[in-house]
C-alpha atoms as a PDB file:
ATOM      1  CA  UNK A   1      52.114 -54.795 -23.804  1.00  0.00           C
ATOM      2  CA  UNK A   2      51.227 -53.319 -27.344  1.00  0.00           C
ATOM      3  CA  UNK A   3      54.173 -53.520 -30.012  1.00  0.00           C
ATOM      4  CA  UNK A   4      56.112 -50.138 -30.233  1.00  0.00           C
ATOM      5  CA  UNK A   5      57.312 -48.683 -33.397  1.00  0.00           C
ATOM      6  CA  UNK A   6      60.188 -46.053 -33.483  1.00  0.00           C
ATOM      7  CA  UNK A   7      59.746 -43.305 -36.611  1.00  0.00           C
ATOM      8  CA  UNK A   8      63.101 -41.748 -37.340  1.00  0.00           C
ATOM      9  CA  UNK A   9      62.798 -38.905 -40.218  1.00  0.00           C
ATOM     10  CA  UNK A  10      66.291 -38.794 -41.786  1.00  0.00           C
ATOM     11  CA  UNK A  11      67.602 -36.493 -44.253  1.00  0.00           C
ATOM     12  CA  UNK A  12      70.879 -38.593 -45.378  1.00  0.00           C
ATOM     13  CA  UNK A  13      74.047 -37.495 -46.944  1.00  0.00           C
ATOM     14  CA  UNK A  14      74.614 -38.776 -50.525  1.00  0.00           C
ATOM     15  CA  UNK A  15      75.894 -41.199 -51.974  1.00  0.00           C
ATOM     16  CA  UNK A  16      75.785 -44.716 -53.039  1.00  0.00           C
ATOM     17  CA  UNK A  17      77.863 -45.834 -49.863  1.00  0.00           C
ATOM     18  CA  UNK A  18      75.106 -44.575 -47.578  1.00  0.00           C
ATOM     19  CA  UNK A  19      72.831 -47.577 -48.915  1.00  0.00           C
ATOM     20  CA  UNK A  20      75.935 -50.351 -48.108  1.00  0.00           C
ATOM     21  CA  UNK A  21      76.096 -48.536 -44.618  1.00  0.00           C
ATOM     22  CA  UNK A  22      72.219 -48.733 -43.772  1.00  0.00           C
ATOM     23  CA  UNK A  23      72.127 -52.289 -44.965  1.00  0.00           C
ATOM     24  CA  UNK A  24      75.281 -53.235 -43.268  1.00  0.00           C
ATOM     25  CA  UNK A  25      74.303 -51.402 -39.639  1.00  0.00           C
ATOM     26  CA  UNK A  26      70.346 -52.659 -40.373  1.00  0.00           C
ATOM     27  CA  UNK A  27      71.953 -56.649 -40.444  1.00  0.00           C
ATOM     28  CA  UNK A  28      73.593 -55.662 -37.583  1.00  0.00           C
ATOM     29  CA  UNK A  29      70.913 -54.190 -35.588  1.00  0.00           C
ATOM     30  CA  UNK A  30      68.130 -56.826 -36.301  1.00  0.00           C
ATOM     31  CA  UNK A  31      70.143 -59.354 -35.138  1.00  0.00           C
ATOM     32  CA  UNK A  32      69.502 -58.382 -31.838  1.00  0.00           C
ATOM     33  CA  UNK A  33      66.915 -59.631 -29.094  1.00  0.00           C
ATOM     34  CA  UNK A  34      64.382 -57.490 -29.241  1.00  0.00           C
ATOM     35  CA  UNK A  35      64.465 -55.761 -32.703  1.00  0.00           C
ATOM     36  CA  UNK A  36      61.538 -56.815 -34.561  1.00  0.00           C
ATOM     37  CA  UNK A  37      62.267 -55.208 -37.955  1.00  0.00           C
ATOM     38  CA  UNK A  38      63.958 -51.839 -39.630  1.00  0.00           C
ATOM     39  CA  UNK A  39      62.059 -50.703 -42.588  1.00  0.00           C
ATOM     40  CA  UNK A  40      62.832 -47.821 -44.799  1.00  0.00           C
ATOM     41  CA  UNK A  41      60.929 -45.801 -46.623  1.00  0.00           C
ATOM     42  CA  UNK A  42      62.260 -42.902 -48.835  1.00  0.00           C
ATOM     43  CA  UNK A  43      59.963 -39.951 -49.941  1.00  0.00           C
ATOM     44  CA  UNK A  44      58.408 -39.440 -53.296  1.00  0.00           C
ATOM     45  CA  UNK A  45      59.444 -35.632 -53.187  1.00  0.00           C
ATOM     46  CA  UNK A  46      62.183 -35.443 -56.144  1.00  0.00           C
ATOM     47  CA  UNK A  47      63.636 -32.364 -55.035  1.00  0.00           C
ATOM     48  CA  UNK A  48      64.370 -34.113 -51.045  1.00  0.00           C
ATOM     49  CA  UNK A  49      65.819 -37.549 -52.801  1.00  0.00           C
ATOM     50  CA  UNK A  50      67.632 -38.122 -49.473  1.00  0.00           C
ATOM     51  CA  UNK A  51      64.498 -37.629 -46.921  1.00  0.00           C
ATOM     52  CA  UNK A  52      64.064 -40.937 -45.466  1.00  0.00           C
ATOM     53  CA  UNK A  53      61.813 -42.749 -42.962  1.00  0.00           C
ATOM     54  CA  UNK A  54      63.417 -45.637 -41.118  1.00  0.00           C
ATOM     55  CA  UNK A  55      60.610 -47.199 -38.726  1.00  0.00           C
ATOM     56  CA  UNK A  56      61.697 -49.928 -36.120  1.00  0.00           C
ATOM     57  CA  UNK A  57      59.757 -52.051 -34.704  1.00  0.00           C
ATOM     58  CA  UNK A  58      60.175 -54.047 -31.161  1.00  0.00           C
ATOM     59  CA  UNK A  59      57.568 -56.500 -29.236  1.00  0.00           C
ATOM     60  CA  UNK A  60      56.801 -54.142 -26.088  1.00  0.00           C
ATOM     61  CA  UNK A  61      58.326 -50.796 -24.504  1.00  0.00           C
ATOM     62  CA  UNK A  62      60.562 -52.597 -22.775  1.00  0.00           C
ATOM     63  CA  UNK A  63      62.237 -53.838 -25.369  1.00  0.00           C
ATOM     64  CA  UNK A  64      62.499 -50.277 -27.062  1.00  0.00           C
ATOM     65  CA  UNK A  65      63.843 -48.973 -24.035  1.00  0.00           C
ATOM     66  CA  UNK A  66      66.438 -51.571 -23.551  1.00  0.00           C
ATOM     67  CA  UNK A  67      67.858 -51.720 -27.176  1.00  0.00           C
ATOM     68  CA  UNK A  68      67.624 -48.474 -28.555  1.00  0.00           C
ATOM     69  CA  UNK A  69      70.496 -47.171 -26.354  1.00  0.00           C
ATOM     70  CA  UNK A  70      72.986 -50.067 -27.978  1.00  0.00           C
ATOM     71  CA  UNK A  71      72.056 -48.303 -31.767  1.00  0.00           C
ATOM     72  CA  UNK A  72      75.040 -45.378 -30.899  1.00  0.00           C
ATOM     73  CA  UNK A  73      77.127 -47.816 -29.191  1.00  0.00           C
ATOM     74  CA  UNK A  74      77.567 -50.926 -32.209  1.00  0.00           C
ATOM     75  CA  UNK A  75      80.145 -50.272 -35.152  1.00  0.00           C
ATOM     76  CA  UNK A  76      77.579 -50.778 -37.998  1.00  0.00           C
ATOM     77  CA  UNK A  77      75.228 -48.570 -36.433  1.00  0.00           C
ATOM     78  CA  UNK A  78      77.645 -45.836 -35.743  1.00  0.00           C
ATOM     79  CA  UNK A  79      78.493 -45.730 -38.911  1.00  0.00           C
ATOM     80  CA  UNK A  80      74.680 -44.991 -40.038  1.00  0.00           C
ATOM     81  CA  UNK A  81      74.471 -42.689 -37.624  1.00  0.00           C
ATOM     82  CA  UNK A  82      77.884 -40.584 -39.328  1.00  0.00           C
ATOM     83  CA  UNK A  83      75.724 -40.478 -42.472  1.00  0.00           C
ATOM     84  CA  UNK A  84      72.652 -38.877 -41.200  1.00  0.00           C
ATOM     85  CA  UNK A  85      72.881 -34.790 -42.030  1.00  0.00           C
ATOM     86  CA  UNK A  86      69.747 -33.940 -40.073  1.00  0.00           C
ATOM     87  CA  UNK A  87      67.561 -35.589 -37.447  1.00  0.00           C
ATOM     88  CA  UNK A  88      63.981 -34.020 -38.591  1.00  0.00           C
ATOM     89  CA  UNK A  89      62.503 -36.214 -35.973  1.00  0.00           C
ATOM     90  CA  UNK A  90      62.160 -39.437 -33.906  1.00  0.00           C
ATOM     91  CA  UNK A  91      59.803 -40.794 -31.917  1.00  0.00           C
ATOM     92  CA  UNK A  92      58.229 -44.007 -30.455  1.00  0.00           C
ATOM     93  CA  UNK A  93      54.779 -45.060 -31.326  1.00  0.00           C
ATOM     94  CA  UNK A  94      52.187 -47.899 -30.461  1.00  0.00           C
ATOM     95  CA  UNK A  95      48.518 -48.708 -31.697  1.00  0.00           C
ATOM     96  CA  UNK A  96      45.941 -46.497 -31.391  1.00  0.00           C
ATOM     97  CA  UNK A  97      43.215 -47.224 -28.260  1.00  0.00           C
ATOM     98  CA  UNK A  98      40.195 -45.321 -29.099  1.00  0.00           C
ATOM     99  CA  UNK A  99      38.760 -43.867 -25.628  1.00  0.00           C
ATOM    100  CA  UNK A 100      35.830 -45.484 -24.854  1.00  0.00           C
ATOM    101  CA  UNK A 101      32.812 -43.595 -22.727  1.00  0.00           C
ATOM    102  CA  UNK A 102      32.410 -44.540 -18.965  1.00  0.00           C
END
């Protein structure tokens, strides 16, 4: 199966606690089986300094599907999740097949 990332688009309360809390519940989440990477990305638009893209990555589908529920469950994670102030969107992803003719 093809590697499957996750695309959260965040817009995050402020605050220089909200950076300990990612870090903290990003350690945490890693850690597990599964849970290839967390990367975050923050937008270059100065008037939306707290819009934030925070892409997961995991080997297969499977994995996805099996982990991502745990995310609302662990302490550290949680704990992101109180600082988020709007979900713009999330979504899994995985590498493009071009169709091919038959």
């Amino acid at each position: 199966m093809a590697e499957i990332t996750e695309i959260f688009i965040l817009k995050m309360k402020e605050g220089a606690e909200v950076d300990a809390i990612r870090e903290a519940a990003r350690d945490d989440f890693v850690a597990l089986e599964g849970v290839t990477s967390w990367e975050t990305l923050v937008t270059t638009d100065r008037t939306r300094q707290t819009l934030y893209a925070d892409i997961f990555t995991f080997p297969d589908h499977d994995a996805a599907k099996r982990v991502t529920p745990q995310f609302a469950e662990r302490p550290a994670t949680k704990a992101f999740l109180g600082q988020i102030e709007e979900m713009v969107v999330g979504q899994f992803f995985t590498a493009h097949q071009p169709k091919t003719s038959e």
